[in-house]
PDB file of N, CA and C in Angstrom:
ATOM      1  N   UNK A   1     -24.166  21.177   1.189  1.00  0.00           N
ATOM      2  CA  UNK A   1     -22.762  21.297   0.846  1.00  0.00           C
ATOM      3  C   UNK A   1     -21.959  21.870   2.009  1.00  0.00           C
ATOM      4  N   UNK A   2     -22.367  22.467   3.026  1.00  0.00           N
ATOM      5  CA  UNK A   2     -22.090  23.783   3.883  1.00  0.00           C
ATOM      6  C   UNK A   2     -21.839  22.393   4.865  1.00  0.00           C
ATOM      7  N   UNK A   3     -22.524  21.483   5.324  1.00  0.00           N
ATOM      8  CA  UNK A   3     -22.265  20.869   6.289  1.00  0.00           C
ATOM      9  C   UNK A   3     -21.290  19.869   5.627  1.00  0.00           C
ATOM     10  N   UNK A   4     -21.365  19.109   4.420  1.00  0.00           N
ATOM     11  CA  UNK A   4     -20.413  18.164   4.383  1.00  0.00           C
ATOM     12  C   UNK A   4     -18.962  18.677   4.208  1.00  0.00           C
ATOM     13  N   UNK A   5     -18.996  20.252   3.735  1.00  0.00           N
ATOM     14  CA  UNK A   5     -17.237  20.756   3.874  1.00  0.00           C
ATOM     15  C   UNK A   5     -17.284  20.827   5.442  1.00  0.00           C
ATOM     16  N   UNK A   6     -18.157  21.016   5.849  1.00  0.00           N
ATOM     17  CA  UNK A   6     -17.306  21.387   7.591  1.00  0.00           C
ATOM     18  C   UNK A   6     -17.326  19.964   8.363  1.00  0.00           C
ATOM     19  N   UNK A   7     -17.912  18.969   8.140  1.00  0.00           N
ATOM     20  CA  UNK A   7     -17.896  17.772   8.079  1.00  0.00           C
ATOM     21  C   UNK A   7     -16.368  17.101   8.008  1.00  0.00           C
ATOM     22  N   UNK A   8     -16.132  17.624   6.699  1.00  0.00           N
ATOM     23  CA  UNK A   8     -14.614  17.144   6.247  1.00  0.00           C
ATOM     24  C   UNK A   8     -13.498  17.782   6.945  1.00  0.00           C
ATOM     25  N   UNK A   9     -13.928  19.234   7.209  1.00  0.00           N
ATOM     26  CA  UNK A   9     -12.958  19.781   7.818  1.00  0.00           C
ATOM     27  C   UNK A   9     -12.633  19.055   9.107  1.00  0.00           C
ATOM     28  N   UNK A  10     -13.746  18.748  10.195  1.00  0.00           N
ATOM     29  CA  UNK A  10     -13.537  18.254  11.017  1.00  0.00           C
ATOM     30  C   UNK A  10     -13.087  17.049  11.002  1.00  0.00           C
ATOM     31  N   UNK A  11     -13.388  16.102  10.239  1.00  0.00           N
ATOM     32  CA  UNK A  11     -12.340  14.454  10.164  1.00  0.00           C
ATOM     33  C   UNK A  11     -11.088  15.173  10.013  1.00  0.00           C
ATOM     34  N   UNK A  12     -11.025  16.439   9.034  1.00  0.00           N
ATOM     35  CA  UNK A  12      -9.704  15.952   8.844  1.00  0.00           C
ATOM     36  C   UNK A  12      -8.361  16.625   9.891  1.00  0.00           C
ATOM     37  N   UNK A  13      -9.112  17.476  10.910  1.00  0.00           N
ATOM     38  CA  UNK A  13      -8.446  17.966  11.568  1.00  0.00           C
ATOM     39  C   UNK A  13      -8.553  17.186  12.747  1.00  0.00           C
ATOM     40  N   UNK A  14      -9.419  16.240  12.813  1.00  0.00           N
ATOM     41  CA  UNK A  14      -9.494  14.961  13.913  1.00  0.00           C
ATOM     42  C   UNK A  14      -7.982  13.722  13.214  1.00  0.00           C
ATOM     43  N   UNK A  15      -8.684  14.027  12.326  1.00  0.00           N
ATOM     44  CA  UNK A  15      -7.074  12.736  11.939  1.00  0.00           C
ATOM     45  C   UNK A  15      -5.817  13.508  12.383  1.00  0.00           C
ATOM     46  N   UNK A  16      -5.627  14.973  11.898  1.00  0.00           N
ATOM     47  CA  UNK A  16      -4.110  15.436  12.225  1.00  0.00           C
ATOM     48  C   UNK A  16      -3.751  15.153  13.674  1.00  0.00           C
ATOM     49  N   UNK A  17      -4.955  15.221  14.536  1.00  0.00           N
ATOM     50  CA  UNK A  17      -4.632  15.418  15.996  1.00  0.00           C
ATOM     51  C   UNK A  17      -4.307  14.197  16.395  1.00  0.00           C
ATOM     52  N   UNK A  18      -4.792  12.979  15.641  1.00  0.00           N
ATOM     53  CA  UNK A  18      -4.868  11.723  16.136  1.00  0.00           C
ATOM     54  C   UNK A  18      -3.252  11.174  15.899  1.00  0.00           C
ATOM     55  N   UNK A  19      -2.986  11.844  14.217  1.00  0.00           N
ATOM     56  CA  UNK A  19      -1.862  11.594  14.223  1.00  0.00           C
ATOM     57  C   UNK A  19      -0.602  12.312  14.829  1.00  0.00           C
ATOM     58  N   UNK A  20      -0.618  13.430  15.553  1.00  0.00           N
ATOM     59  CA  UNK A  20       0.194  13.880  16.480  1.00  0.00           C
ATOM     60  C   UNK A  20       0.558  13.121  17.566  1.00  0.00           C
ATOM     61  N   UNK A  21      -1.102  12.780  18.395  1.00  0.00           N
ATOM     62  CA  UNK A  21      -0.904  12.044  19.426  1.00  0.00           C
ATOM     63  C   UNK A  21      -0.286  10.651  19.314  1.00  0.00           C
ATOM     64  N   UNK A  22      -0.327   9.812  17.948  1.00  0.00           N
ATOM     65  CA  UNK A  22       0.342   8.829  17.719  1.00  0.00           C
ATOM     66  C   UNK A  22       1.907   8.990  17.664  1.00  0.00           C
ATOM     67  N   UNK A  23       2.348   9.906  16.744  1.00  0.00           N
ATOM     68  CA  UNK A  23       3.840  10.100  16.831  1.00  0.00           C
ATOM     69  C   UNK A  23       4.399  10.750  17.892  1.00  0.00           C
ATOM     70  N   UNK A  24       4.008  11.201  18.953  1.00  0.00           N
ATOM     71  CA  UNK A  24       4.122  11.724  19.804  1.00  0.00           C
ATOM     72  C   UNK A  24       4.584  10.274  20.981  1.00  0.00           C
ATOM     73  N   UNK A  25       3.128   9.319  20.694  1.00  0.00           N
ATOM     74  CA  UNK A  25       3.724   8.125  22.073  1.00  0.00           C
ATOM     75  C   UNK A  25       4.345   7.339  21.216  1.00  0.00           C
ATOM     76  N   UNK A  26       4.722   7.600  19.900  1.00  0.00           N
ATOM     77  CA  UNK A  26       5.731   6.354  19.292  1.00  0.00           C
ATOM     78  C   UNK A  26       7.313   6.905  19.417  1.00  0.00           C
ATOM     79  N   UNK A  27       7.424   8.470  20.168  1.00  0.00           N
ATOM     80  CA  UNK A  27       8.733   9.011  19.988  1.00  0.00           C
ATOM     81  C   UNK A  27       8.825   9.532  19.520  1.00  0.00           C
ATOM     82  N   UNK A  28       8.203  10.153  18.113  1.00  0.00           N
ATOM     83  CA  UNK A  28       8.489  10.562  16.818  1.00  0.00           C
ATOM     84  C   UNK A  28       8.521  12.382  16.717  1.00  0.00           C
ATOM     85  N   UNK A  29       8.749  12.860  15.829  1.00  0.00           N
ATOM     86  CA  UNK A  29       8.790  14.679  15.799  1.00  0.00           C
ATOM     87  C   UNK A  29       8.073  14.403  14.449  1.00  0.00           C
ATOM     88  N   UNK A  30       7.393  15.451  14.505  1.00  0.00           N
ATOM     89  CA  UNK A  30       6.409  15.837  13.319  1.00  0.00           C
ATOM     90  C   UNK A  30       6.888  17.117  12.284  1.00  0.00           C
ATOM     91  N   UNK A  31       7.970  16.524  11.551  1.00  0.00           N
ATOM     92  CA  UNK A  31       8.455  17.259  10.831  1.00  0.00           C
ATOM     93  C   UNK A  31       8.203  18.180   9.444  1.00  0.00           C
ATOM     94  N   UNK A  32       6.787  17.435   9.102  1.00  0.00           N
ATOM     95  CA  UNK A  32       6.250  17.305   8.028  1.00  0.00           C
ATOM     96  C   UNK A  32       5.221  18.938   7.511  1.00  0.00           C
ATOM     97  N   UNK A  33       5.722  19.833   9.045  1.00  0.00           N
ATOM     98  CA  UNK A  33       4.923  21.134   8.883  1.00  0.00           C
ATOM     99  C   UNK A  33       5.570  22.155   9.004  1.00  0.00           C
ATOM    100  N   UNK A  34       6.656  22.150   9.880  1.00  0.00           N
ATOM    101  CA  UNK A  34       7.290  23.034  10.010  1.00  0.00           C
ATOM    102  C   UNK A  34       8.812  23.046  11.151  1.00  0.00           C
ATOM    103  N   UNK A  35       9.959  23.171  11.317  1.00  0.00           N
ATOM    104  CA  UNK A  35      10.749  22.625  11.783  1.00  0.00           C
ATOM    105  C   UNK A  35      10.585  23.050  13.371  1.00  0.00           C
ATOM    106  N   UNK A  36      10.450  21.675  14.040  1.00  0.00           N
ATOM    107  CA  UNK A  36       9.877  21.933  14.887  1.00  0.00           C
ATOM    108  C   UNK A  36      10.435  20.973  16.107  1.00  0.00           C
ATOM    109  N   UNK A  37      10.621  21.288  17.597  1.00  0.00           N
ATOM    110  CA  UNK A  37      11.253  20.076  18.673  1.00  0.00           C
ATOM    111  C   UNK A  37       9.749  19.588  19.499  1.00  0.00           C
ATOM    112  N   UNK A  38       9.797  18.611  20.257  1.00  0.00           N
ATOM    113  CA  UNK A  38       8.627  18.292  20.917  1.00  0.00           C
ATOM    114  C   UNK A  38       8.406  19.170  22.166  1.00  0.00           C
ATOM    115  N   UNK A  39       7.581  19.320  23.275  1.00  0.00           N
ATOM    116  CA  UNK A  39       7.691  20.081  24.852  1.00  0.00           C
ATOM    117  C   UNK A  39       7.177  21.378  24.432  1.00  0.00           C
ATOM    118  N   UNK A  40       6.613  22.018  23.654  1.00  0.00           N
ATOM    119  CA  UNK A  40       6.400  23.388  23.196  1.00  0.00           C
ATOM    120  C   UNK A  40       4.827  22.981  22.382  1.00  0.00           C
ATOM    121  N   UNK A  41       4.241  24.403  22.188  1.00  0.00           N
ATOM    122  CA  UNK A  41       3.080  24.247  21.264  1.00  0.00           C
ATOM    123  C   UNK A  41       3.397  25.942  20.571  1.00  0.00           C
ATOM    124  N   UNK A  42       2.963  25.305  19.464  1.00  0.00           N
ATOM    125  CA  UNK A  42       2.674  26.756  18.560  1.00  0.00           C
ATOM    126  C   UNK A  42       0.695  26.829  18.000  1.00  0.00           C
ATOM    127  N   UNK A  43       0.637  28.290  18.193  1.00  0.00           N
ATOM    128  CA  UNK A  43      -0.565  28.159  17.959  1.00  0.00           C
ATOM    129  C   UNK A  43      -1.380  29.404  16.910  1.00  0.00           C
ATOM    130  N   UNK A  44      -1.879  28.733  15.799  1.00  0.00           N
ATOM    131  CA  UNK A  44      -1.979  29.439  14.567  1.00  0.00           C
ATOM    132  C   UNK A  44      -3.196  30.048  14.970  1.00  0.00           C
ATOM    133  N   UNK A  45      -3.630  31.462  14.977  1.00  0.00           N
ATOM    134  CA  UNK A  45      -4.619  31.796  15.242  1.00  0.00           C
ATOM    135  C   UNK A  45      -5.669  32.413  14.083  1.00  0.00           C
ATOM    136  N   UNK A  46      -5.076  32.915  12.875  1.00  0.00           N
ATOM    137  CA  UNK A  46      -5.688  33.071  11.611  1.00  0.00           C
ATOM    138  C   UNK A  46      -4.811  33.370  10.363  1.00  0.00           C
ATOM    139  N   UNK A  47      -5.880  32.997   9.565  1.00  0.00           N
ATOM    140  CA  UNK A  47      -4.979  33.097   7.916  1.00  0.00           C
ATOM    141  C   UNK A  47      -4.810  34.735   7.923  1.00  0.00           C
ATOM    142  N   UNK A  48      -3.583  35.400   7.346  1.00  0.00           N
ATOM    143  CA  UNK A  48      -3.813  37.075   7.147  1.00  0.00           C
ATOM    144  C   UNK A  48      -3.715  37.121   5.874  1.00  0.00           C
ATOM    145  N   UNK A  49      -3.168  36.248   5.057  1.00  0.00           N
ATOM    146  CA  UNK A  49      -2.596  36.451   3.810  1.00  0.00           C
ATOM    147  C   UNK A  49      -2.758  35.091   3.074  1.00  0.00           C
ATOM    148  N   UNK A  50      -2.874  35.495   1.529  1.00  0.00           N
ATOM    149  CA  UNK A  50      -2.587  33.975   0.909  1.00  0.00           C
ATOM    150  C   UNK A  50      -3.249  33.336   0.539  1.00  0.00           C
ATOM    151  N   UNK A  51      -3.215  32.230  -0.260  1.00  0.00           N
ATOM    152  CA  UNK A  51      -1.996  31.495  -0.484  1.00  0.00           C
ATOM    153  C   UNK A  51      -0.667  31.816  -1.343  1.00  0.00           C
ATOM    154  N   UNK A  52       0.469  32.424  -1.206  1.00  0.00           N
ATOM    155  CA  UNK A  52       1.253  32.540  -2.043  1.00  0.00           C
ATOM    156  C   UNK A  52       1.978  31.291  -2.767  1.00  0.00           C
ATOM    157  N   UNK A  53       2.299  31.177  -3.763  1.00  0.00           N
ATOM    158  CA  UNK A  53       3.026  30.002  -4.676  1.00  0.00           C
ATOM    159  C   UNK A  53       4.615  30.465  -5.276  1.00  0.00           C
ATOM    160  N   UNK A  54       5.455  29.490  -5.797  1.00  0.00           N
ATOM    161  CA  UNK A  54       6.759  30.371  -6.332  1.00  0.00           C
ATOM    162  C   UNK A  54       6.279  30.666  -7.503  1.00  0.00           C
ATOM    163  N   UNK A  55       5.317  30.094  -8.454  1.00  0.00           N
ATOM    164  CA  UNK A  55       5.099  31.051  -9.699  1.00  0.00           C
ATOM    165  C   UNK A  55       4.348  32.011  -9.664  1.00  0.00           C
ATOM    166  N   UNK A  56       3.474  32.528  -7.931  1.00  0.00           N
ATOM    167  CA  UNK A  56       2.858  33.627  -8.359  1.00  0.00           C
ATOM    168  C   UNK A  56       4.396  34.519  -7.949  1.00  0.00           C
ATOM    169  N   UNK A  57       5.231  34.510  -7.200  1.00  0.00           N
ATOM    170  CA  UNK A  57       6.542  35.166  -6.914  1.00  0.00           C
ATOM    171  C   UNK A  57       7.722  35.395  -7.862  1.00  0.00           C
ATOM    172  N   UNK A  58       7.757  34.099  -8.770  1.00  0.00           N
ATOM    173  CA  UNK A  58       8.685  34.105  -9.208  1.00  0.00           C
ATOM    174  C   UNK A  58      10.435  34.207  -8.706  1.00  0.00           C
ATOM    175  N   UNK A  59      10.926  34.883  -9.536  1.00  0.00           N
ATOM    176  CA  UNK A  59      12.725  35.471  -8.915  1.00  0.00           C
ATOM    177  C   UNK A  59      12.328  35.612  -7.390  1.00  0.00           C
ATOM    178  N   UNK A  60      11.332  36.645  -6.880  1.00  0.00           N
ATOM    179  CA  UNK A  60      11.389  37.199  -5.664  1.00  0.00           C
ATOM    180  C   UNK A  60      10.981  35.790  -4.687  1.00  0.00           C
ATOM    181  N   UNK A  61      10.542  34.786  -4.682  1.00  0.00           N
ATOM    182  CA  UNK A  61      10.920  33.729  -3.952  1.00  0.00           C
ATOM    183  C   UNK A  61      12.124  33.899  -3.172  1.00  0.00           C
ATOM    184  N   UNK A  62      11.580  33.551  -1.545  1.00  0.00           N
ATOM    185  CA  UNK A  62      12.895  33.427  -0.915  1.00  0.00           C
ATOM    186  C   UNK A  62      12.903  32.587  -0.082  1.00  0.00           C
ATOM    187  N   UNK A  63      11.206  31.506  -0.209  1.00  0.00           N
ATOM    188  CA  UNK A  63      11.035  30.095   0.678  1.00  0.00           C
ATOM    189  C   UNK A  63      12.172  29.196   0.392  1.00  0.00           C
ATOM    190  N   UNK A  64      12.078  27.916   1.120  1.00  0.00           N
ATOM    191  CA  UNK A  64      11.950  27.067   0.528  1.00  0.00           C
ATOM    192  C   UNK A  64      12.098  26.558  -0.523  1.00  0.00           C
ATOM    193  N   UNK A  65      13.005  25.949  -1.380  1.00  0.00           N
ATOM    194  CA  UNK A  65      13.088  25.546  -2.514  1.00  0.00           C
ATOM    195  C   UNK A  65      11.878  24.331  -2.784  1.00  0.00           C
ATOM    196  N   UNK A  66      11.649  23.381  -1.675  1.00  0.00           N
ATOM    197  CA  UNK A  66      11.148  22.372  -1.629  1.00  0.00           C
ATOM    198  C   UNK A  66       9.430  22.775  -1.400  1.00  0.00           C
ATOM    199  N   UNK A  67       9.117  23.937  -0.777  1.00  0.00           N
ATOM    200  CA  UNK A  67       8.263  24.670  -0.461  1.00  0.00           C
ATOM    201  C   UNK A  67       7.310  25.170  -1.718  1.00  0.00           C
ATOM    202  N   UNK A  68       5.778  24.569  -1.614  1.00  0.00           N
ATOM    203  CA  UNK A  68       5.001  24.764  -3.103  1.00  0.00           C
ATOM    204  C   UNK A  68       4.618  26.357  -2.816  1.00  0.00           C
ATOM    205  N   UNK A  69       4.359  26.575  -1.675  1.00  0.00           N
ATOM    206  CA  UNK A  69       3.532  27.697  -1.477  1.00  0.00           C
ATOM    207  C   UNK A  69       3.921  28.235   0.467  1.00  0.00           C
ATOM    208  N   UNK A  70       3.344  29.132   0.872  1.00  0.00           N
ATOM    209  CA  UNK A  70       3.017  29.730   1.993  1.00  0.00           C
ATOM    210  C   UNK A  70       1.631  30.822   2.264  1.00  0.00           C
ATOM    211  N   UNK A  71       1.700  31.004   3.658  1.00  0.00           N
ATOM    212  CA  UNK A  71       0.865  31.672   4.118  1.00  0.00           C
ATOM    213  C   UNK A  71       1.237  32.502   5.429  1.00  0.00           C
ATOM    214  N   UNK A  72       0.358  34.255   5.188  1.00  0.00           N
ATOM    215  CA  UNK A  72       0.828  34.768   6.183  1.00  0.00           C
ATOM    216  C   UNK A  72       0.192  34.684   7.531  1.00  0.00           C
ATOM    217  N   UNK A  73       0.520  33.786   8.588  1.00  0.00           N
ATOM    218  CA  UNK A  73      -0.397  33.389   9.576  1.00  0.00           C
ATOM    219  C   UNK A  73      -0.164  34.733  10.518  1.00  0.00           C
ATOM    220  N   UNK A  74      -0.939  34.517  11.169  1.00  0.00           N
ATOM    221  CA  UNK A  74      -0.936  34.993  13.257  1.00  0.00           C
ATOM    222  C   UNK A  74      -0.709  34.104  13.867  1.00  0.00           C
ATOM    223  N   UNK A  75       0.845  34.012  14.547  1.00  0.00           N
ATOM    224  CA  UNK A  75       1.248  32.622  15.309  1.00  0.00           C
ATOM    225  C   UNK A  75       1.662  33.494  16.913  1.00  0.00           C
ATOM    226  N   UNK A  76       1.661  32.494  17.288  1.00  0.00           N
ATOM    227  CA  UNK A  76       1.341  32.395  18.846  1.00  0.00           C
ATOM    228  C   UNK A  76       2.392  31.373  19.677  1.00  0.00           C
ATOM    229  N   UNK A  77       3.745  32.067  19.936  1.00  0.00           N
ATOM    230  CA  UNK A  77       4.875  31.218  20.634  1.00  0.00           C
ATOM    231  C   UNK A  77       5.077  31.653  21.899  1.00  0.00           C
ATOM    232  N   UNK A  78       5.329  31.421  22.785  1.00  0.00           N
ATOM    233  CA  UNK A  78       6.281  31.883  24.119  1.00  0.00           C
ATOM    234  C   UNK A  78       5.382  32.655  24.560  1.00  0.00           C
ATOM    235  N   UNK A  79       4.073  33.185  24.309  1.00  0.00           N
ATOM    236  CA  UNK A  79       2.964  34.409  24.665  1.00  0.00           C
ATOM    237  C   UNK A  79       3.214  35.419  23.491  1.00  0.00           C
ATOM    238  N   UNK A  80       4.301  35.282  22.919  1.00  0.00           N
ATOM    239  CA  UNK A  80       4.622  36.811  21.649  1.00  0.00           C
ATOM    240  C   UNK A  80       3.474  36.192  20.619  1.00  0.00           C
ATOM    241  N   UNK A  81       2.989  36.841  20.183  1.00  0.00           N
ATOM    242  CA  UNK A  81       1.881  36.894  18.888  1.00  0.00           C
ATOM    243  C   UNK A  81       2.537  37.713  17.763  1.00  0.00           C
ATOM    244  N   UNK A  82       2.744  37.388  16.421  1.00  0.00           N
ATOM    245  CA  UNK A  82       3.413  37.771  15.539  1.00  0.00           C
ATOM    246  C   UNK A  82       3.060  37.231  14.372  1.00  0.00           C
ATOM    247  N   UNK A  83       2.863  37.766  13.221  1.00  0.00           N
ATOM    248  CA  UNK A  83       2.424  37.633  11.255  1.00  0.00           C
ATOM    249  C   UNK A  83       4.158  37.073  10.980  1.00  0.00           C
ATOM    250  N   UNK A  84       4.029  35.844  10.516  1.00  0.00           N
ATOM    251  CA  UNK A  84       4.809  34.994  10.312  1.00  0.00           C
ATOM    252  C   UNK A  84       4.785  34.327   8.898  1.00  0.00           C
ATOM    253  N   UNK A  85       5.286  33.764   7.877  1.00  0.00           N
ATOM    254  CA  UNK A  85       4.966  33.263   6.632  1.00  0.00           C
ATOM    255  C   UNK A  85       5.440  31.755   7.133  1.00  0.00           C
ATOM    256  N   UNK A  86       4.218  30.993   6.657  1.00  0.00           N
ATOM    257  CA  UNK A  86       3.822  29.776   7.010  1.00  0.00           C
ATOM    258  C   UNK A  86       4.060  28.762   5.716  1.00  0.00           C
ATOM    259  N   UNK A  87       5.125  27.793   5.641  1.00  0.00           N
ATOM    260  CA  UNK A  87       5.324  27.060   3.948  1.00  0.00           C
ATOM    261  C   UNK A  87       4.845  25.862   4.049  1.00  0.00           C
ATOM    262  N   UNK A  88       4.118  25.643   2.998  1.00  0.00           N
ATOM    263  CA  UNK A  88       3.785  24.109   2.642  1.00  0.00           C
ATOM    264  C   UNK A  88       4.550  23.413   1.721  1.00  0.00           C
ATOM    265  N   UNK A  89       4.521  21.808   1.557  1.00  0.00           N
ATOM    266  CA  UNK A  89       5.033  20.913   0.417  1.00  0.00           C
ATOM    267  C   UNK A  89       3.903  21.236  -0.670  1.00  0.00           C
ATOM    268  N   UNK A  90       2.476  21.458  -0.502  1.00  0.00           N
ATOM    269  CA  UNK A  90       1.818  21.818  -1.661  1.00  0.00           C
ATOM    270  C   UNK A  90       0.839  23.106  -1.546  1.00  0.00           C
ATOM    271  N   UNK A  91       0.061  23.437  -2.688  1.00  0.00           N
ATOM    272  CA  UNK A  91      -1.020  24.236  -2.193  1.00  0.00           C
ATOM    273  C   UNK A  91      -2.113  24.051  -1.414  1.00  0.00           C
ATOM    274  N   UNK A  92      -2.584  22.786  -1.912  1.00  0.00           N
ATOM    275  CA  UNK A  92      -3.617  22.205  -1.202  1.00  0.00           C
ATOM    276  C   UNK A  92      -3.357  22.131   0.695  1.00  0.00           C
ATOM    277  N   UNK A  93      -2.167  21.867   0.837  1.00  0.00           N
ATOM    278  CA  UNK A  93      -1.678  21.733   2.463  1.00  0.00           C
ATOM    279  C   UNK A  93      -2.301  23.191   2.719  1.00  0.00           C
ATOM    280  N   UNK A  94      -1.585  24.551   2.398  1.00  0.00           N
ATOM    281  CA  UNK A  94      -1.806  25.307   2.348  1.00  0.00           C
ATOM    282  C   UNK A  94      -3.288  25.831   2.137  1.00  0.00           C
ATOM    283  N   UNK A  95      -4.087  25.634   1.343  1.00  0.00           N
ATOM    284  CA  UNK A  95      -6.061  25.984   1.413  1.00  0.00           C
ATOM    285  C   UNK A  95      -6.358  24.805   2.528  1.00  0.00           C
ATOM    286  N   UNK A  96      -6.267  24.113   3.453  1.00  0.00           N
ATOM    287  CA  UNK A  96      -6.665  22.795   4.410  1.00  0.00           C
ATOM    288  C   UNK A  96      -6.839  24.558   5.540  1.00  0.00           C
ATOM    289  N   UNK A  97      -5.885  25.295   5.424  1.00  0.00           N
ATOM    290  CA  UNK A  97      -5.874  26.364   6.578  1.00  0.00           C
ATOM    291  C   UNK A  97      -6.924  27.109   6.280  1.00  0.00           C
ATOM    292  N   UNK A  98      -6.466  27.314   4.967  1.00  0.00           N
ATOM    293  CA  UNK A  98      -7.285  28.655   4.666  1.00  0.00           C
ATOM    294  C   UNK A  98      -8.883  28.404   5.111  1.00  0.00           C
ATOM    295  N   UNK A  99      -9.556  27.090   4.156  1.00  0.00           N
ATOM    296  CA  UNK A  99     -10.673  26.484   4.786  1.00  0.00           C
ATOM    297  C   UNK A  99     -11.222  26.336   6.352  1.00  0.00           C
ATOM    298  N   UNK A 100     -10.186  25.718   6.886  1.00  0.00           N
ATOM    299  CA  UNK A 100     -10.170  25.914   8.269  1.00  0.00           C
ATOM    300  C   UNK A 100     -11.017  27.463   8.919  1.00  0.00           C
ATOM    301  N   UNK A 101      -9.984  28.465   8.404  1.00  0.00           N
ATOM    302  CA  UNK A 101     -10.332  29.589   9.110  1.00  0.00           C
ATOM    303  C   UNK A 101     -11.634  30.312   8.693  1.00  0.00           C
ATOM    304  N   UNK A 102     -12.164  30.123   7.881  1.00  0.00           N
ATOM    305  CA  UNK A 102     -13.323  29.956   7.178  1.00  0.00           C
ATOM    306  C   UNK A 102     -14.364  29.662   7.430  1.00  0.00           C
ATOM    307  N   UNK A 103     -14.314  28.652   8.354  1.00  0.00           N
ATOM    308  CA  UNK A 103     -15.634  28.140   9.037  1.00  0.00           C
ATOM    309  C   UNK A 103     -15.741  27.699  10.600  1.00  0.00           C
ATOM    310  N   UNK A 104     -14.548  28.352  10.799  1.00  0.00           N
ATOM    311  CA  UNK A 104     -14.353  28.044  12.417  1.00  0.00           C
ATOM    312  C   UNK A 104     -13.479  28.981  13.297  1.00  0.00           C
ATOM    313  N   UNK A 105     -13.330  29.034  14.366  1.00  0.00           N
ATOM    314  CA  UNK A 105     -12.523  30.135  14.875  1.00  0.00           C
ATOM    315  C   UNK A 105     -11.635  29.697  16.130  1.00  0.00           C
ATOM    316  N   UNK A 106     -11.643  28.626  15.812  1.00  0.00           N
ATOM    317  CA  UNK A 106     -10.841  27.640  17.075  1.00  0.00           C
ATOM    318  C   UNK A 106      -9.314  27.733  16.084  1.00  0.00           C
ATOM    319  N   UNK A 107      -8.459  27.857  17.164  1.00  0.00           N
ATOM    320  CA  UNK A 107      -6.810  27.441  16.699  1.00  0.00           C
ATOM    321  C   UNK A 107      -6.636  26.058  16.130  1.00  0.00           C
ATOM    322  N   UNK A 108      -5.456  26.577  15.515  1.00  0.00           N
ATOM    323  CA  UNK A 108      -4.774  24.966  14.811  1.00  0.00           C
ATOM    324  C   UNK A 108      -3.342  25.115  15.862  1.00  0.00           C
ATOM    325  N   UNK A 109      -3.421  24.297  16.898  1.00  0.00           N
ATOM    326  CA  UNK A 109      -2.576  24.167  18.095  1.00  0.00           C
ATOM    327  C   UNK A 109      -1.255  22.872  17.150  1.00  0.00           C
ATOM    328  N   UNK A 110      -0.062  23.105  17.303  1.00  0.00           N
ATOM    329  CA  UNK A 110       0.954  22.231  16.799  1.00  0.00           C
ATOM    330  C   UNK A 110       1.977  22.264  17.819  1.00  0.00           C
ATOM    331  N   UNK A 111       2.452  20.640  18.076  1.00  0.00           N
ATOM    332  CA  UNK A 111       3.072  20.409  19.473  1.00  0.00           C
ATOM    333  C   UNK A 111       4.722  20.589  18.694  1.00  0.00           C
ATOM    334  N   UNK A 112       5.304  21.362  19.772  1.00  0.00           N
ATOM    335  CA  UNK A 112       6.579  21.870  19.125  1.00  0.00           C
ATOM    336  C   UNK A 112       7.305  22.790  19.533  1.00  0.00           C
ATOM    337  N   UNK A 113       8.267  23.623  18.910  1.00  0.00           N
ATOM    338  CA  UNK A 113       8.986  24.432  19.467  1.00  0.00           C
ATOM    339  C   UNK A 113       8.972  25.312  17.957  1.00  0.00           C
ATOM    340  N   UNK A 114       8.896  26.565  17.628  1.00  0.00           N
ATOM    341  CA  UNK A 114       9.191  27.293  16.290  1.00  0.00           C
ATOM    342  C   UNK A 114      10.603  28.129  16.268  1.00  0.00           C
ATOM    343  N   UNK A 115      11.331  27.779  14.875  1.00  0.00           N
ATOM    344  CA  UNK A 115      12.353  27.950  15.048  1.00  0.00           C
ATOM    345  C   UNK A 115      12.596  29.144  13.976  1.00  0.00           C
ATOM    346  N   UNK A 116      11.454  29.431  14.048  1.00  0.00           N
ATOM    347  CA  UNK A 116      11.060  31.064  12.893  1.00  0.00           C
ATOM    348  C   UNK A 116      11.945  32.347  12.768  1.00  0.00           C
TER     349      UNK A 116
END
């Protein structure tokens, strides 16, 4: 079981990259994670927190309306390193990290600019 989750992890963090590098030579911005310009990289270095949701928050929600959930990362811009809250469209987007950090200790590198 131990190898086919890290198995999966790895396709599936081989597809994200594949699909960066595709929208990347088609022109495109990868909007779909976080608001972001091309010429820059942001780089997630671990989960600290999370997953939060708006019904575990409730009223105190202050994401995202469109936003299922977040997470409190360690991000990595300009050389500043800083605990940042990280939003997804679902939860599941959101545990893809958590998993991630879980069984590996390599960054999740995203080509971009953060406008945090």
């Amino acid at each position: 079981m131990k190898m086919r989750t890290r198995f999966g992890l790895w396709l599936l963090t081989f597809g994200m990259k594949l699909t960066r590098i595709g929208m990347r030579m088609a022109g495109l911005t990868d909007t779909t994670t976080s608001p972001v310009e091309a010429d820059q990289s942001i780089t997630i270095h671990n989960v600290i927190d999370g997953p939060y949701t708006q019904m575990d928050l409730g009223y105190e929600w202050d994401g995202p309306q469109e936003a299922e959930a977040y997470l409190v990362v360690k991000l990595e811009y300009n050389n500043e390193i800083n605990d940042v809250e990280w939003y997804f469209s679902t939860l599941d987007e959101a545990y893809v990290w958590v998993k991630h950090f879980k069984v590996s200790i390599d960054p999740i590198v995203i080509e971009g600019t953060y406008n945090g």
